[in-house]
N, C-alpha and C. Protein backbone atom coordinates (compact mmCIF):
# COMPACT_ATOMS: atom_id res chain seq x y z
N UNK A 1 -29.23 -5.04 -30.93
CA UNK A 1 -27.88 -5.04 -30.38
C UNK A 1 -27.66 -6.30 -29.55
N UNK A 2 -26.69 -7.16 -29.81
CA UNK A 2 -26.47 -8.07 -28.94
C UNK A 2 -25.33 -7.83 -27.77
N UNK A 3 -25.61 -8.56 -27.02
CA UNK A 3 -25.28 -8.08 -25.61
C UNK A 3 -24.46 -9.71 -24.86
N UNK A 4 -23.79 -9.21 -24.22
CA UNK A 4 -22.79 -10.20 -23.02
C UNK A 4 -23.27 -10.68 -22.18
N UNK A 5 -23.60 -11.80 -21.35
CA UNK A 5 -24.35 -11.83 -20.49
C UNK A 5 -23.50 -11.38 -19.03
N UNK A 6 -21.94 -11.87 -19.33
CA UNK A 6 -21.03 -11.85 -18.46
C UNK A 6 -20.59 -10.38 -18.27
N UNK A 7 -20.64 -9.41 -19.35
CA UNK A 7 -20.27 -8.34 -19.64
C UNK A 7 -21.81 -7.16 -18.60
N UNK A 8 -22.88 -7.66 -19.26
CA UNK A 8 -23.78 -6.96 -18.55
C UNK A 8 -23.93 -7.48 -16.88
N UNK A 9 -23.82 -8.61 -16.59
CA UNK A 9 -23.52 -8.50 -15.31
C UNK A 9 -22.51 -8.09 -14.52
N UNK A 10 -21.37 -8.01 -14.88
CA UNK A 10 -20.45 -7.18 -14.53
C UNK A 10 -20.47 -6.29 -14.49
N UNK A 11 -21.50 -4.95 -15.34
CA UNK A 11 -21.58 -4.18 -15.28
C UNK A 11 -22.73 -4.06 -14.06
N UNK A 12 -23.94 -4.67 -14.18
CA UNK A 12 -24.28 -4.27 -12.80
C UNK A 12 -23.58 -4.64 -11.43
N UNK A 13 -22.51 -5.40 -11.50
CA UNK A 13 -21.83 -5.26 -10.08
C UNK A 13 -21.01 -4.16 -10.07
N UNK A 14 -20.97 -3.11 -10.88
CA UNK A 14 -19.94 -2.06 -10.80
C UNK A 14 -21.10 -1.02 -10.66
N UNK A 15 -22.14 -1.00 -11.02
CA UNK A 15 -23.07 -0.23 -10.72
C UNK A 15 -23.47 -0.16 -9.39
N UNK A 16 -23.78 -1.17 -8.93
CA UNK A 16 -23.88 -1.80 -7.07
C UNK A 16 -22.64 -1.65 -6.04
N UNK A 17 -21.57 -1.78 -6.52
CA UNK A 17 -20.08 -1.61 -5.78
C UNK A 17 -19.88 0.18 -5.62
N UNK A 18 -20.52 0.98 -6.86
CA UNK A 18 -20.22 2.31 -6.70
C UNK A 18 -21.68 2.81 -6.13
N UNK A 19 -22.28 2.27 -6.11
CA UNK A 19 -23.19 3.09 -5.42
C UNK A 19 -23.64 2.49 -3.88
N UNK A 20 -22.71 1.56 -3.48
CA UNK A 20 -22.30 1.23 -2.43
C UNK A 20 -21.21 1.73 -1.59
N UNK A 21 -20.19 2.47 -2.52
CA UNK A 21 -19.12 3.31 -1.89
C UNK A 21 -20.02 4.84 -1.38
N UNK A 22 -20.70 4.62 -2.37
CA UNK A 22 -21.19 6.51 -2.28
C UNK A 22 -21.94 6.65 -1.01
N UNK A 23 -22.16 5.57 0.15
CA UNK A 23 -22.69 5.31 1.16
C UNK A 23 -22.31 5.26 2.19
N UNK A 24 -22.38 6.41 3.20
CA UNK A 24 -21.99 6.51 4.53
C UNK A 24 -22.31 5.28 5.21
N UNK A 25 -21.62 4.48 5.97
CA UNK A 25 -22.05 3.66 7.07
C UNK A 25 -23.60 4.08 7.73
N UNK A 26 -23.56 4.83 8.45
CA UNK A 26 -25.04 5.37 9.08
C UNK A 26 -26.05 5.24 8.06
N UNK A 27 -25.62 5.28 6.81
CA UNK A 27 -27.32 5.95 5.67
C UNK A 27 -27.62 4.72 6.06
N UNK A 28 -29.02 5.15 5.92
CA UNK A 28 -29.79 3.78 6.31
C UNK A 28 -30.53 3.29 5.39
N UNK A 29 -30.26 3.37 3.74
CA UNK A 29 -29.51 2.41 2.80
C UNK A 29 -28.55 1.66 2.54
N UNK A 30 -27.33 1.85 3.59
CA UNK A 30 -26.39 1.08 2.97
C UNK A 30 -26.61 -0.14 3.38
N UNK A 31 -27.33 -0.60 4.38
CA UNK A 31 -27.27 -2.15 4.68
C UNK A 31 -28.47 -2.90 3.57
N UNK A 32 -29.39 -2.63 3.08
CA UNK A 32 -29.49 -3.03 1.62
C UNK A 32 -29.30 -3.20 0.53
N UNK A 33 -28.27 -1.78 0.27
CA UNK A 33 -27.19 -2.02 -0.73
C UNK A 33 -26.33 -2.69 -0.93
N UNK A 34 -25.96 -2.96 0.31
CA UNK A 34 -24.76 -4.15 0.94
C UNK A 34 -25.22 -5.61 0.31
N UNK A 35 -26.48 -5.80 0.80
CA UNK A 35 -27.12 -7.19 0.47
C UNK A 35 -27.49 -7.64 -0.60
N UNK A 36 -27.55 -6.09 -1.33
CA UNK A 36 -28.28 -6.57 -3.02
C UNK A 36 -26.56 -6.83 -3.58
N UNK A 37 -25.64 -6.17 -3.28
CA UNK A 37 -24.66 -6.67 -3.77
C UNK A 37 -23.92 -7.60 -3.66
N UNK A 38 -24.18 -8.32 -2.30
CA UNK A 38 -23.54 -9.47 -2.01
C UNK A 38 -24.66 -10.93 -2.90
N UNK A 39 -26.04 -10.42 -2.45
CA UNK A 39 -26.48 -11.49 -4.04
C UNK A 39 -26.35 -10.84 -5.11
N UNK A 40 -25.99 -10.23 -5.81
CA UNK A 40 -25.52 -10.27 -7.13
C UNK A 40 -24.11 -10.97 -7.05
N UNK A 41 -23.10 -10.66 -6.47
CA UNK A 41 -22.28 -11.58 -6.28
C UNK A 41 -22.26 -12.67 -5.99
N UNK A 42 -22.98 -13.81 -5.64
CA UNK A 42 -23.49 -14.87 -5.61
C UNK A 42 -23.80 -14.81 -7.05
N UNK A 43 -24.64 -14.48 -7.20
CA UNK A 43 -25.37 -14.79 -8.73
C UNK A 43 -24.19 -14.66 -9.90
N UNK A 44 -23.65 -13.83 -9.38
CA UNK A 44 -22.35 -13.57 -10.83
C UNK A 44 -21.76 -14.70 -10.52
N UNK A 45 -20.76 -15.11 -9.44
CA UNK A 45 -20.47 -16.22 -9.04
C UNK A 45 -20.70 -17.53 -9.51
N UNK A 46 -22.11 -17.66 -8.98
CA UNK A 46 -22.65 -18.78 -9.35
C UNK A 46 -22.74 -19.13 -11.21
N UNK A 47 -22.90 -18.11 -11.90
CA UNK A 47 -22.96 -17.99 -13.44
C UNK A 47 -22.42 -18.11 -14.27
N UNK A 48 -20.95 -17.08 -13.61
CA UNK A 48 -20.27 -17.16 -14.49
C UNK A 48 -18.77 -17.65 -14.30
N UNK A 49 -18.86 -18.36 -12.67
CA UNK A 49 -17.36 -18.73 -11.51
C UNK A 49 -16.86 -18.88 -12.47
N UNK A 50 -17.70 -21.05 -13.01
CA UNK A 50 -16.62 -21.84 -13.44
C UNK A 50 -16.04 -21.57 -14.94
N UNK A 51 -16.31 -20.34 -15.73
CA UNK A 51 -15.59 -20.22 -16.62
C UNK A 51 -14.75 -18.96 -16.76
N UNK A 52 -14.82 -18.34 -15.60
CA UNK A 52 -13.54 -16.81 -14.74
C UNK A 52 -12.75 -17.56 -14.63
N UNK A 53 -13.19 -18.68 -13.48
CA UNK A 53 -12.51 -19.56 -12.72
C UNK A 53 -11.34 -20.37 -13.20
N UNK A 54 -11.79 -20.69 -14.41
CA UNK A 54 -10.76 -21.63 -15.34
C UNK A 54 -9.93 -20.21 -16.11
N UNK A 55 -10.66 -19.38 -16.56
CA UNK A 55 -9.16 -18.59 -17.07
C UNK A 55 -8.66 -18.35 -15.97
N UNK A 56 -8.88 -17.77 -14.79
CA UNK A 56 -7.60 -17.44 -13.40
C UNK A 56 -7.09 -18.61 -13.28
N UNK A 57 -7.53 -19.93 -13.82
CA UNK A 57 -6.07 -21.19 -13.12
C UNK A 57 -5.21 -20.74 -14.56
N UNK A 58 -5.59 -20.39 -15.42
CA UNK A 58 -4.91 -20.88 -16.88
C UNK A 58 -3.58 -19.35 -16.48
N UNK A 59 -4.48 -18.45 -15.81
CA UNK A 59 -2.98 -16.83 -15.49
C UNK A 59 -2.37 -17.80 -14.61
N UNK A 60 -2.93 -18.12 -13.74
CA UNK A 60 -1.99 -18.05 -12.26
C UNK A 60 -1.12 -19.66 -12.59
N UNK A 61 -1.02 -20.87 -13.36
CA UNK A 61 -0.38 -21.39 -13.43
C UNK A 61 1.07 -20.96 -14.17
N UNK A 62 0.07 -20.10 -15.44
CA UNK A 62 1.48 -19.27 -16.26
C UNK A 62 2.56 -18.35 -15.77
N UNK A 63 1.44 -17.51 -14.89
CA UNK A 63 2.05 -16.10 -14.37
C UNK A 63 2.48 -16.25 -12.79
N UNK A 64 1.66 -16.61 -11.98
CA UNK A 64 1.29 -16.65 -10.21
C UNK A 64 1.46 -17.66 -10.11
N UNK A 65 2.68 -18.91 -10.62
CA UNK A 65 2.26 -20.50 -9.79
C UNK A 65 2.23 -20.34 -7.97
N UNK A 66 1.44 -21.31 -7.90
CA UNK A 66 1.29 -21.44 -6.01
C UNK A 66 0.19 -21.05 -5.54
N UNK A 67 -0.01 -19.54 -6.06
CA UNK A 67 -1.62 -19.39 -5.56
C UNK A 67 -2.63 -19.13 -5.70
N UNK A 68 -3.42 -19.31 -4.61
CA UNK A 68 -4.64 -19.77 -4.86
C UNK A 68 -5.46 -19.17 -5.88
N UNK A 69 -6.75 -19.12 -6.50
CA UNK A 69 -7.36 -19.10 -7.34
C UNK A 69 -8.88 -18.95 -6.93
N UNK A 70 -8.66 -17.65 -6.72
CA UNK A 70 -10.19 -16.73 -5.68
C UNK A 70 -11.59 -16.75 -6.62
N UNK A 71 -12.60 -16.89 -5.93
CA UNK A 71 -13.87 -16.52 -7.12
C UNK A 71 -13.43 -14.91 -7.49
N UNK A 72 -14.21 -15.37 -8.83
CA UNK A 72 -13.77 -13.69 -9.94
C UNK A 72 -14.22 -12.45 -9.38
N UNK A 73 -14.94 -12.34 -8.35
CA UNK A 73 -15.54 -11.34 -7.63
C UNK A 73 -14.84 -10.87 -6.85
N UNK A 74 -13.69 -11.44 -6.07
CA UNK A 74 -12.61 -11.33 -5.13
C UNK A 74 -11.88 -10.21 -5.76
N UNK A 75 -11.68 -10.49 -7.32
CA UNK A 75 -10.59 -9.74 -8.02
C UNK A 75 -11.02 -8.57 -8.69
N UNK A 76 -12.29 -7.83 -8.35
CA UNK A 76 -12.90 -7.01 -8.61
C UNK A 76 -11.85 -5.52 -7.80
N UNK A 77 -12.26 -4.58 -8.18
CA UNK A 77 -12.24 -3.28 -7.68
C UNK A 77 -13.29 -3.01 -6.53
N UNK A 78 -12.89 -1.93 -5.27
CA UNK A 78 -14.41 -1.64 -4.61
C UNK A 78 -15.07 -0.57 -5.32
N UNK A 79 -14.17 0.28 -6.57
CA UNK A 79 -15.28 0.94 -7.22
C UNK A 79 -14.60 1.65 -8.75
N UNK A 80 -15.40 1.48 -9.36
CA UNK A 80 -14.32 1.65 -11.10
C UNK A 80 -15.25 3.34 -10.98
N UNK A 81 -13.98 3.88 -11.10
CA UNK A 81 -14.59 5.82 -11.64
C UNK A 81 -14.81 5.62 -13.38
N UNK A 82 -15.57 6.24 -13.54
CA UNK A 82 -15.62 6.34 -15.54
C UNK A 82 -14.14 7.44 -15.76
N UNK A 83 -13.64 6.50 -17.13
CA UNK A 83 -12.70 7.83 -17.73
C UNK A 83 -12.92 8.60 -18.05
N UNK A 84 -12.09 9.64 -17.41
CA UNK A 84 -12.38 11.33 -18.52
C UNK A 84 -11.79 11.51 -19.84
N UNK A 85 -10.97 10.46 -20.19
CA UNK A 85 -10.11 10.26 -21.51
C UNK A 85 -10.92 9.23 -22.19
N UNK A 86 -11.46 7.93 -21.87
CA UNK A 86 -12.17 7.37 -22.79
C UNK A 86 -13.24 7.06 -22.32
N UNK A 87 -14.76 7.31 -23.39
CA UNK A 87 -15.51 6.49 -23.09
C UNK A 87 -15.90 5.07 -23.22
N UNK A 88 -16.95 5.15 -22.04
CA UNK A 88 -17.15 3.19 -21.49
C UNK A 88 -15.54 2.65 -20.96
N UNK A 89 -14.61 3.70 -20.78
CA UNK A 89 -13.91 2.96 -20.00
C UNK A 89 -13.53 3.10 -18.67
N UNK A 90 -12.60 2.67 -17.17
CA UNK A 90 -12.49 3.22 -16.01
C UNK A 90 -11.16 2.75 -15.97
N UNK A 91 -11.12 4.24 -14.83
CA UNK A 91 -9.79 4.42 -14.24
C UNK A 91 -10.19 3.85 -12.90
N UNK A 92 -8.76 2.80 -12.53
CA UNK A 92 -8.78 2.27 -11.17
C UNK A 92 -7.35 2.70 -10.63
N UNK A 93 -7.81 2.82 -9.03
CA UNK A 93 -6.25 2.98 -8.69
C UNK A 93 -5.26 2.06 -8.79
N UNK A 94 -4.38 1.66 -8.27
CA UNK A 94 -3.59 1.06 -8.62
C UNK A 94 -3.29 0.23 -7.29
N UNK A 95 -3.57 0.38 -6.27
CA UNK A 95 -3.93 -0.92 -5.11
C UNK A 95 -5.39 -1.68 -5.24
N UNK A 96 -5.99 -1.43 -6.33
CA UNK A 96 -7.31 -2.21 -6.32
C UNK A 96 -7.26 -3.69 -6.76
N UNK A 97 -7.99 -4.86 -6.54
CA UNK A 97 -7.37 -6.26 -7.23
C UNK A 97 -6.68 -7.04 -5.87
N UNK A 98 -6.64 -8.68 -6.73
CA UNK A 98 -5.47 -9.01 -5.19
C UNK A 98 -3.74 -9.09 -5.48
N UNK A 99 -3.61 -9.01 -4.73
CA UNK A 99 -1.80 -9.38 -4.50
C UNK A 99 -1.52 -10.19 -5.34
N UNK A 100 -0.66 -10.52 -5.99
CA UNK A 100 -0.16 -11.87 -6.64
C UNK A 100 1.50 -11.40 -6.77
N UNK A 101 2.07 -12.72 -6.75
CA UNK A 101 3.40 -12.99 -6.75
C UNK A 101 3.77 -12.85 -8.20
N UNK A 102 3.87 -12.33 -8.65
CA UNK A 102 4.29 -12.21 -10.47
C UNK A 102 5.31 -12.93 -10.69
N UNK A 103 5.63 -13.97 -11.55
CA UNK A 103 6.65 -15.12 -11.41
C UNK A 103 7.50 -14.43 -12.75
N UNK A 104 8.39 -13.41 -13.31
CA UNK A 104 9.10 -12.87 -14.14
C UNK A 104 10.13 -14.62 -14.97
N UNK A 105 10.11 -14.21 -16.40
CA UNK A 105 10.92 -15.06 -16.74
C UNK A 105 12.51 -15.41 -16.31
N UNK A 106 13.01 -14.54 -15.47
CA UNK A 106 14.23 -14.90 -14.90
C UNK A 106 14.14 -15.55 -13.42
N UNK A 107 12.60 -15.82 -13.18
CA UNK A 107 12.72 -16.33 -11.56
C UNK A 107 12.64 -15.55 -10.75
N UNK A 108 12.55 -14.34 -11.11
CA UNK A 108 12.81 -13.56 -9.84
C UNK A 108 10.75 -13.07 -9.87
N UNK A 109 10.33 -12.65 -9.03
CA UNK A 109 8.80 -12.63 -8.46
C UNK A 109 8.97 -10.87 -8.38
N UNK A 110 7.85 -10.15 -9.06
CA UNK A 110 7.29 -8.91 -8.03
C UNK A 110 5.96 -9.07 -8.00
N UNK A 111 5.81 -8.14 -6.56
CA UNK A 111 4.18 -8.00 -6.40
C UNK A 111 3.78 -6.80 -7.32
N UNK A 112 2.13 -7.52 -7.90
CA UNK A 112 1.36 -6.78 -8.73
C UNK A 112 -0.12 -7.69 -8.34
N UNK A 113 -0.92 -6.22 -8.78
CA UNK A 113 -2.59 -6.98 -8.68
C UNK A 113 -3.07 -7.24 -9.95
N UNK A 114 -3.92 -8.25 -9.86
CA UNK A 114 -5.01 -8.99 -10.54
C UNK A 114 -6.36 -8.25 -10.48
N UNK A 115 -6.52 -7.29 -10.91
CA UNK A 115 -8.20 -7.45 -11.34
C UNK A 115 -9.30 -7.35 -12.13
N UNK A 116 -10.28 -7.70 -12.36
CA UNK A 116 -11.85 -8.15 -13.18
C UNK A 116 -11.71 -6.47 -13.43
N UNK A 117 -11.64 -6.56 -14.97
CA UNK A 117 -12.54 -4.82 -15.26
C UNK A 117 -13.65 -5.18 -16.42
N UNK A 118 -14.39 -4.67 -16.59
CA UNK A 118 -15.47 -4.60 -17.82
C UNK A 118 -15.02 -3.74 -19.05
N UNK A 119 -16.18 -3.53 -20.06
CA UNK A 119 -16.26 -2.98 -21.06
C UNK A 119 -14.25 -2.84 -21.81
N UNK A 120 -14.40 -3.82 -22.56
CA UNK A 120 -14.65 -5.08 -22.28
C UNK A 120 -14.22 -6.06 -21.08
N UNK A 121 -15.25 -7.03 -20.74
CA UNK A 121 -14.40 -7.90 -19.54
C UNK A 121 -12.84 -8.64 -19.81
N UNK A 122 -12.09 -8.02 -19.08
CA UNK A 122 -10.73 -8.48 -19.18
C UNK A 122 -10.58 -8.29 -17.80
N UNK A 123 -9.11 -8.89 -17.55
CA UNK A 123 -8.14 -9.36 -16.36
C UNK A 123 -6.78 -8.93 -16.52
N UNK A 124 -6.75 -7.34 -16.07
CA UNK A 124 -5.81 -6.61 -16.03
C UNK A 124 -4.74 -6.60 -14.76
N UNK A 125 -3.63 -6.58 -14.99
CA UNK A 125 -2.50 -6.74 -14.28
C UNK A 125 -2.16 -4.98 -14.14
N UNK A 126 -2.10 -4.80 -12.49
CA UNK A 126 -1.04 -3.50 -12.12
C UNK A 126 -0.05 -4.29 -11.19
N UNK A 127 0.87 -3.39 -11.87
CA UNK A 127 2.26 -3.84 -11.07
C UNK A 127 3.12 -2.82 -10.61
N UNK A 128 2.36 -1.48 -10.18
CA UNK A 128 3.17 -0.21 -10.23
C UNK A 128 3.77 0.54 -10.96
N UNK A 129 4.11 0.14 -12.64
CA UNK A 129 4.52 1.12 -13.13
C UNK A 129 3.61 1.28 -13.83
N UNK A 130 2.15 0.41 -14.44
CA UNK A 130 1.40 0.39 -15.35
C UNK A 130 0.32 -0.60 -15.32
N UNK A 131 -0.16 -0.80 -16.33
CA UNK A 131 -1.59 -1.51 -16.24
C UNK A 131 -1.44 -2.65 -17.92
N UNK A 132 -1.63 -3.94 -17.46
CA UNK A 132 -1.55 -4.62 -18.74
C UNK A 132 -2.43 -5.48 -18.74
N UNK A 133 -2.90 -5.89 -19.56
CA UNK A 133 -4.00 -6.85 -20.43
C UNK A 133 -3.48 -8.07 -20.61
N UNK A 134 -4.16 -9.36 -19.69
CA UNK A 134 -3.76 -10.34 -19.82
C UNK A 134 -4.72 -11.05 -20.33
N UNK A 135 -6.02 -10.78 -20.39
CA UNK A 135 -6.84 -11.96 -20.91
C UNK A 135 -8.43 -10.37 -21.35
N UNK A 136 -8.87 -10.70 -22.46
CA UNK A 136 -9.97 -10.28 -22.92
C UNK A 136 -11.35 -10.77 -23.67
N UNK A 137 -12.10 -10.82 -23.42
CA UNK A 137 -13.14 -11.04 -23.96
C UNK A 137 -13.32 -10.92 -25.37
N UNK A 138 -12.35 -9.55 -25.93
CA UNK A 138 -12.62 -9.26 -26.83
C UNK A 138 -11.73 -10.12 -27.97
N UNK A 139 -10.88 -11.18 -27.72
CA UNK A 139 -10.23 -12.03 -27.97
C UNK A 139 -10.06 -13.08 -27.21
N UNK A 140 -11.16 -14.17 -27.00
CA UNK A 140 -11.29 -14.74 -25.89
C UNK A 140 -9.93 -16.02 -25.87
N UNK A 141 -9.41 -16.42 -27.17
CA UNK A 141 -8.74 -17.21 -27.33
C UNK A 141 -7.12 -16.74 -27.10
N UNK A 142 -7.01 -15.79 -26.60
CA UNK A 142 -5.27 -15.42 -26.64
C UNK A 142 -5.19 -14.99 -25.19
N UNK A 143 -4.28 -15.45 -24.26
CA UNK A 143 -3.75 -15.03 -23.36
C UNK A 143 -2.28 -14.18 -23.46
N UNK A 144 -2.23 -13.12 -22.62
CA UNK A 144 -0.45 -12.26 -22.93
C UNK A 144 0.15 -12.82 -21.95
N UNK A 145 1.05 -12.43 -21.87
CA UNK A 145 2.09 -12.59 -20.88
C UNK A 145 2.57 -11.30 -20.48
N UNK A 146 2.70 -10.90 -19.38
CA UNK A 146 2.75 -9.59 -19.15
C UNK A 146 4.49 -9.55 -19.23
N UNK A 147 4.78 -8.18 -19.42
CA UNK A 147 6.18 -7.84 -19.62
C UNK A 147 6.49 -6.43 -18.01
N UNK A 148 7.81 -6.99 -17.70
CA UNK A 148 8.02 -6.15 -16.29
C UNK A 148 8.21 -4.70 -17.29
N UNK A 149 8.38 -3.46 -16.60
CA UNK A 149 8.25 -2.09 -17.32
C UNK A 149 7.47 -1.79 -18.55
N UNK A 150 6.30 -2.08 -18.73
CA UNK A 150 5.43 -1.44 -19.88
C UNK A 150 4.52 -0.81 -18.66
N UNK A 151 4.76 0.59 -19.82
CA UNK A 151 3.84 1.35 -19.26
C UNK A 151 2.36 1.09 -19.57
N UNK A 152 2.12 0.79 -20.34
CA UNK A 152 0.59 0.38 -20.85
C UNK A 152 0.09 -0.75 -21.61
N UNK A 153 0.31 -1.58 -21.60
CA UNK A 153 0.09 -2.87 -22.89
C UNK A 153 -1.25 -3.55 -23.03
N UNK A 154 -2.17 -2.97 -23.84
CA UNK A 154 -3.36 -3.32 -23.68
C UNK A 154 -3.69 -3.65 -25.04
């Protein structure tokens, strides 16, 4: 079976992020858990920044002009639940990700988040009414353009 390198590390930062939530402040694991996840984040970072990095300038010039352009770890979730409707996939809430100014083809801007999901690694847009697919792995060469009111466009 061949395997992702970007895909399997992503998956262990979602493995490390949730079993970092599942951690009371006091356990006196979480301040190691804390640390193994902040170097894996480094390490993802460091691996796989400059080519996240370049698809988030290639959204945020299209979609977000103005700002900034965070390491891909920023735009993560603090914890992906597995679906009960599909497998290998997760449900996130819908404040997870960062802010971005959504630049609509008439000029006019709403806020929606940006964030990193796995299986497959893509860069999903919520904007409150729904969840859309702007960039995938599984088609690494096509970027969407997100549309205001779709409920789902993936």
């Amino acid at each position: 079976m061949k395997t992702n390198p970007i895909e399997d590390d992503l998956l262990n930062l979602v493995t490390l992020r949730n079993r970092l939530a599942e951690l009371g402040y006091a356990d006196p694991e979480y301040d190691e858990a804390e640390d193994l996840l902040l170097e894996a984040e480094d390490a993802f970072n460091r691996e796989h920044g400059s080519f996240l990095e370049n698809l988030l300038q290639k959204l945020h010039e299209a979609h977000f002009p103005g700002q900034e352009v965070l390491l891909p770890t920023a735009y993560m979730a603090a914890v992906y639940r597995d679906s009960v409707v599909e497998e290998g996939a997760y449900e996130l809430p819908m404040d997870e990700g960062i802010l971005v100014d959504w630049e609509l083809s008439d000029r006019s801007t709403r806020k929606a988040k940006l964030v990193l999901v796995p299986s497959p690694v893509r860069w999903m847009l919520f904007d409150g009414e729904g969840m859309q697919c702007l960039w995938s792995m599984e088609e690494p060469d096509r970027f969407r353009t997100p549309q205001p009111n779709s409920a789902e466009n993936q």
